[in-house]
Protein backbone atom coordinates (compact mmCIF):
# COMPACT_ATOMS: atom_id res chain seq x y z
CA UNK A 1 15.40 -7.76 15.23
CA UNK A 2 16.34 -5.90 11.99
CA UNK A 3 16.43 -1.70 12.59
CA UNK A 4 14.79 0.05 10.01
CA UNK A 5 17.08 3.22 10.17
CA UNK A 6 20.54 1.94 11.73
CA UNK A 7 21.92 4.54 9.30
CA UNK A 8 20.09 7.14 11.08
CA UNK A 9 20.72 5.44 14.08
CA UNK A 10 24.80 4.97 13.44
CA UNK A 11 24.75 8.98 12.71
CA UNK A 12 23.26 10.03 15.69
CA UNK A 13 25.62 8.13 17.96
CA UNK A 14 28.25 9.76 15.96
CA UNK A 15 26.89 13.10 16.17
CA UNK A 16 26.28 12.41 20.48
CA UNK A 17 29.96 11.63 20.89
CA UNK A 18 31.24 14.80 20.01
CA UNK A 19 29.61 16.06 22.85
CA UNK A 20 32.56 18.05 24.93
CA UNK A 21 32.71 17.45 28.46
CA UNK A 22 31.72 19.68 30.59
CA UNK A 23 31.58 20.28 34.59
CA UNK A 24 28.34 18.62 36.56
CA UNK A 25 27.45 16.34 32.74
CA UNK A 26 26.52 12.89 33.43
CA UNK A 27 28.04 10.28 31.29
CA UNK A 28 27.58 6.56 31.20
CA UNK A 29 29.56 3.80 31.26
CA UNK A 30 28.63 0.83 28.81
CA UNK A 31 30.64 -2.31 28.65
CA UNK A 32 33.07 -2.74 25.91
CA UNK A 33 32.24 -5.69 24.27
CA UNK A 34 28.51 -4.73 23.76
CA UNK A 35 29.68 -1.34 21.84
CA UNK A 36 31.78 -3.28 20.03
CA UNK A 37 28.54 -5.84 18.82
CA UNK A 38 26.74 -2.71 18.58
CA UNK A 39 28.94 -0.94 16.05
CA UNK A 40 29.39 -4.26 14.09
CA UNK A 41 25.33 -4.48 13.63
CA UNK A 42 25.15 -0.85 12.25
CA UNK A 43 28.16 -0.35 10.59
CA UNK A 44 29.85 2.12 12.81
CA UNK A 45 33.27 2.10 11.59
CA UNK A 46 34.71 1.18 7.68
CA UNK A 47 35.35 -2.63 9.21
CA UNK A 48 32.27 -2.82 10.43
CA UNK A 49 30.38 -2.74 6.93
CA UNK A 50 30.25 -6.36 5.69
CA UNK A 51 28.17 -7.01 9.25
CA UNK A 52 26.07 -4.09 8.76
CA UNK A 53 22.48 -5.30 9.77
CA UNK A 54 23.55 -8.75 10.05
CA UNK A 55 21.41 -10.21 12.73
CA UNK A 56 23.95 -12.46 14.17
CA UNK A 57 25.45 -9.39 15.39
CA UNK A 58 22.57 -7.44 16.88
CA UNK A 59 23.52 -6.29 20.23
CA UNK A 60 20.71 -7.42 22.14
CA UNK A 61 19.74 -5.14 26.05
CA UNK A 62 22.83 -3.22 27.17
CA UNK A 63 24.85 -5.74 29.47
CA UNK A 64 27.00 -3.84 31.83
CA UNK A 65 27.36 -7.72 34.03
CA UNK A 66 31.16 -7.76 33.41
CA UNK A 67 32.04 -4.39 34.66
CA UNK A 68 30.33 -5.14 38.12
CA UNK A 69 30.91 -7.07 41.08
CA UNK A 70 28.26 -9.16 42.61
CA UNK A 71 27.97 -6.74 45.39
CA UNK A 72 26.70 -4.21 42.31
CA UNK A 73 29.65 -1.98 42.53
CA UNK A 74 31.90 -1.23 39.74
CA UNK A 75 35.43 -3.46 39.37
CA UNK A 76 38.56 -1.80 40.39
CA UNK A 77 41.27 -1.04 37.89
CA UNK A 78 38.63 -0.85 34.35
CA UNK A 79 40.52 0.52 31.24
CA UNK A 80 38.48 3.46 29.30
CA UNK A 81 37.73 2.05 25.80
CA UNK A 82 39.11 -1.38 26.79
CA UNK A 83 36.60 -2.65 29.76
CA UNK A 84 34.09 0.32 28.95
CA UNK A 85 33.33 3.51 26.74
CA UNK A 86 32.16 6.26 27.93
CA UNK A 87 28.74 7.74 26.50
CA UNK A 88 27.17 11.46 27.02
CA UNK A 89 23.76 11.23 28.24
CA UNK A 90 21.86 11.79 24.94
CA UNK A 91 23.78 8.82 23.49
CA UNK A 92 23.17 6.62 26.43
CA UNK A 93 19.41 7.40 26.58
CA UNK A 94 19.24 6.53 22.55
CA UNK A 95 20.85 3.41 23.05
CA UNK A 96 19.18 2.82 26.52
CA UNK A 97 15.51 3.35 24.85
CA UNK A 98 16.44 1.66 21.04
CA UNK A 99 17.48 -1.88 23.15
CA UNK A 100 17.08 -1.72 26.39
CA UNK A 101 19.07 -2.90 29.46
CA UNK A 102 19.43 -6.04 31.00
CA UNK A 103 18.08 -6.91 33.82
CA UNK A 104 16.46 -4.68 36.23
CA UNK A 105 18.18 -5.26 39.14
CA UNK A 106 21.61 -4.36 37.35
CA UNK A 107 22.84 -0.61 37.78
CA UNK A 108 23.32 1.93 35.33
CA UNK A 109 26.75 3.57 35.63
CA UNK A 110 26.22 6.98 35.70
CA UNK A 111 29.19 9.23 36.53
CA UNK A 112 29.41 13.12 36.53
CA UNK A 113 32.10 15.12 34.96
CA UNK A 114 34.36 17.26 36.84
CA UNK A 115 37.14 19.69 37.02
CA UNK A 116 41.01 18.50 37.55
CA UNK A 117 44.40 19.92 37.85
CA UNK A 118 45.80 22.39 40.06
CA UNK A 119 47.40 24.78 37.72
CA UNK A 120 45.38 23.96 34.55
CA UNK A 121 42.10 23.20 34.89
CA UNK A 122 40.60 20.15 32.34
CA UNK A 123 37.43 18.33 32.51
CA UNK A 124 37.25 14.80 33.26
CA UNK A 125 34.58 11.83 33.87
CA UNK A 126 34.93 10.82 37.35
CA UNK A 127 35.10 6.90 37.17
CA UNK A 128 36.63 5.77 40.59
CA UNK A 129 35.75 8.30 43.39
CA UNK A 130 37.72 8.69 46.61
CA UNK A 131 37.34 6.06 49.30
CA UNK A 132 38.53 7.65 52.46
CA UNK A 133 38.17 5.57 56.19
CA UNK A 134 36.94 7.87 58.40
CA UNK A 135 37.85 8.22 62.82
CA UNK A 136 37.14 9.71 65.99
CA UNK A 137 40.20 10.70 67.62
CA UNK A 138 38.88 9.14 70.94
CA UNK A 139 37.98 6.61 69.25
CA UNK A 140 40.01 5.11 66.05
CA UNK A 141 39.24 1.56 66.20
CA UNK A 142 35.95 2.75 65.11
CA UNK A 143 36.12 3.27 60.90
CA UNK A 144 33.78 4.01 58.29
CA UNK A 145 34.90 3.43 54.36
CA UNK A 146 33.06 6.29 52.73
CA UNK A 147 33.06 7.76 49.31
CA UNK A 148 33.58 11.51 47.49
CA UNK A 149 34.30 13.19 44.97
CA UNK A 150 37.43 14.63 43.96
CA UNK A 151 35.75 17.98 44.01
CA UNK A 152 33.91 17.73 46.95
CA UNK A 153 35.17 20.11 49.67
CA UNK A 154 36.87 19.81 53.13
CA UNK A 155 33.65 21.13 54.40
CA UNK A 156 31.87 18.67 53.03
CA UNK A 157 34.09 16.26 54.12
CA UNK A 158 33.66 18.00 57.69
CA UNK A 159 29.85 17.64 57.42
CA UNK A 160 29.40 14.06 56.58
CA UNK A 161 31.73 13.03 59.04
CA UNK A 162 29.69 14.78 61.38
CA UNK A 163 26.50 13.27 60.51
CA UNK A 164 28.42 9.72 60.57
CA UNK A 165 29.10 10.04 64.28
CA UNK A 166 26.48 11.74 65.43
CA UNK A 167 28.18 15.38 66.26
CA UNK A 168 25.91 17.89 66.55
CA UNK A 169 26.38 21.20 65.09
CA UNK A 170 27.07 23.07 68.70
CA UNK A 171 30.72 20.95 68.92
CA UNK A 172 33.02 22.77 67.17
CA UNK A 173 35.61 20.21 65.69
CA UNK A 174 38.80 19.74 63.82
CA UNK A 175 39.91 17.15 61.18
CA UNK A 176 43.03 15.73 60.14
CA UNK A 177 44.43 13.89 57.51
CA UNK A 178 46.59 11.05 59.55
CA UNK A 179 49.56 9.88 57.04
CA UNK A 180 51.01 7.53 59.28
CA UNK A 181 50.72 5.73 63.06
CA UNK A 182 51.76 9.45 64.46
CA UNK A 183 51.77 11.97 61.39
CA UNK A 184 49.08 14.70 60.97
CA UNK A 185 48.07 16.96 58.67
CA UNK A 186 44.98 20.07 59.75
CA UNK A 187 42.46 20.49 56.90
CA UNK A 188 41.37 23.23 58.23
CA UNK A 189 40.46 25.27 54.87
CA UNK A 190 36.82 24.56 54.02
CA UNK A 191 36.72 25.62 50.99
CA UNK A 192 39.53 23.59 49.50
CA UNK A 193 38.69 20.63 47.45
CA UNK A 194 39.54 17.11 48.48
CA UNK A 195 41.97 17.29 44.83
CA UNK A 196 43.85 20.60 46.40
CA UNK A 197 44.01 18.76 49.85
CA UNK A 198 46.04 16.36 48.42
CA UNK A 199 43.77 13.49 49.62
CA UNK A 200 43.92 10.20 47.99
CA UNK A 201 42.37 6.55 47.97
CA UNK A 202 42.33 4.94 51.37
CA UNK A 203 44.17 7.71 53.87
CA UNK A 204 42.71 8.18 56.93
CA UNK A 205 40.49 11.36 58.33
CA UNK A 206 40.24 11.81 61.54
CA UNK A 207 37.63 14.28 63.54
CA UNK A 208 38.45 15.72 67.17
CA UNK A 209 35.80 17.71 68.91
CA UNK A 210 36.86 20.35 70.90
CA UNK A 211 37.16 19.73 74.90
CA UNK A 212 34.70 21.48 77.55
CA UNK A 213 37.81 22.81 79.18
CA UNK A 214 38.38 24.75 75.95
CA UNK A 215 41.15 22.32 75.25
CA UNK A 216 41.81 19.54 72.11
CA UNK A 217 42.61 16.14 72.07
CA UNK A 218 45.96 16.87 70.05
CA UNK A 219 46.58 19.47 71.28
CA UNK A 220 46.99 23.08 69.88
CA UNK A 221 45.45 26.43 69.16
CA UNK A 222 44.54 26.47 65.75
CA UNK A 223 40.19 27.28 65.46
CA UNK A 224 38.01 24.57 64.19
CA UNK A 225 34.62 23.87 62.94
CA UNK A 226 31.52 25.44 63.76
CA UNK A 227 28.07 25.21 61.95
CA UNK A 228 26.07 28.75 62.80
CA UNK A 229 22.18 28.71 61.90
CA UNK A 230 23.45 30.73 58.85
CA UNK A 231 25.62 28.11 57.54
CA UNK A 232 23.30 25.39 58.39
CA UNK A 233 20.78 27.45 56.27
CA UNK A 234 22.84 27.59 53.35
CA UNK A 235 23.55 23.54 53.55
CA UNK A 236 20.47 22.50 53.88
CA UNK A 237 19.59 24.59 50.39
CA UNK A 238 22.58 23.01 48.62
CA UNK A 239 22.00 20.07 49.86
CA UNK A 240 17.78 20.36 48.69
CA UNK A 241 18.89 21.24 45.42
CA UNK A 242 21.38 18.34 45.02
CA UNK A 243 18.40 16.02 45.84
CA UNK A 244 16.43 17.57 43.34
CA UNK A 245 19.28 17.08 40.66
CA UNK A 246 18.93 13.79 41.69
CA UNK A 247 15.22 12.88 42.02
CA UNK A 248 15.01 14.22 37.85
CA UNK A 249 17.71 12.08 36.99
CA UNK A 250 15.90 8.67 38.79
CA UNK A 251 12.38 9.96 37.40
CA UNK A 252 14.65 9.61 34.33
CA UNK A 253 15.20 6.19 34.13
CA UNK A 254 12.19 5.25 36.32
CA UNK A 255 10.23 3.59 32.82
CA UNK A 256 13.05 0.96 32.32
CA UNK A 257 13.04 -0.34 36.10
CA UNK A 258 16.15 0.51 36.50
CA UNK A 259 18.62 1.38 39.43
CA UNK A 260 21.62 4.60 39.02
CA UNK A 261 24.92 3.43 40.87
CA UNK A 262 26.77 6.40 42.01
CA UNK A 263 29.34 3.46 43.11
């Protein structure tokens, strides 16, 4: 039970949180309360020194159970440093190796760091994604609650709405962002970020195809959509090299048995 360097052990944490954030990192989320055991057992902090390597307070596996639902996503409306701390990767995979995690079947909370603001930029961990409810406009009692980033793009956006319903890449197609029962906005920039969009939780996107007459469903002139062989090309390489980002990180944490939530 007893670590035989938790002064080495207490420094390196230290030294791994002054880790600066920086766009496409991973960082962790670990509940609050077993950080809090943890610092008492080592002696993190000044107040933590009359428990240092008292083995009442040894942290035991890392249990992340009370910042998850029982459908294994994460719980809306968590406080940073209240309900969880963040960790940089090198800290979490210390901590991760030193005492485990508990239970196989619960998720590791793995969230990626990325760029906000619209006049000055500043790096962030990306806790809560977007949840947007995505419609045909022939068809809008149809909906599909899907998830992005903040920095994900409108072409992006475009593409996995696509592939959600099924539109092939000949149908050239327009999407909207639908404010209210009869207010519409065209995203029609595709390389603007979801963030410059002004998207937020829960709004409505809505994708028209473009009529065989030439003609849209709402109307107008304005171009839409179209995936070329070129573009599709140049997807299909982002989108290989994304899954290889992703396969390392899940070879990663293969030896512990344990699952990444992206949720």
């Amino acid at each position: 039970m007893f670590s035989d360097n938790i002064d080495e052990e207490c420094e390196k944490i230290r030294d791994f949180l002054k880790t600066e954030l920086r766009r496409g990192d991973y960082w962790y989320l670990v509940d609050a309360a077993w950080f809090k055991k943890w610092k008492k057992y080592v002696g993190f902090d000044q107040w933590d020194l009359a428990s240092k390597g008292d083995s009442d307070e040894y942290p035991g596996p890392i249990d992340n159970s009370p910042l998850i639902t029982d459908d294994s996503v994460l719980k809306d409306h968590l406080i940073d440093e209240l309900d969880y701390i963040l960790l940089p990767k090198d800290a979490w995979n210390f901590l991760q190796q030193k005492y485990g995690v508990l239970k196989s079947d619960k998720f590791i909370l793995q969230r990626e760091v990325i760029e906000q603001g619209m006049f000055k930029k500043h790096c962030k961990v990306e806790v809560y994604r977007l949840h947007l409810y995505l419609k045909k406009a022939t068809d809008q009692q149809e909906c599909i609650n899907k998830e992005f980033s903040r920095v994900d793009t409108v072409e992006s956006l475009e593409l996995a709405m696509r592939e959600e319903f099924g539109l092939s890449d000949d149908e050239e197609v327009r999407i909207w962002n639908k404010y209210m029962s009869n207010t519409y906005e065209h995203l029609s920039k595709p390389e603007q970020t979801l963030q410059e969009a002004g998207l937020y939780a829960g709004q409505v996107i809505v994708i028209e195809t473009r009529n065989k007459n030439g003609s849209w469903p709402r109307g107008g002139s304005e171009e839409g959509f179209k995936v070329t062989a070129q573009r599709r090309q140049r997807i299909n390489e982002e989108k290989e090299r994304k899954n290889q980002v992703r396969y390392k990180l899940h070879r990663q944490h293969r030896s512990t048995g344990t699952r990444v939530s992206y949720m």
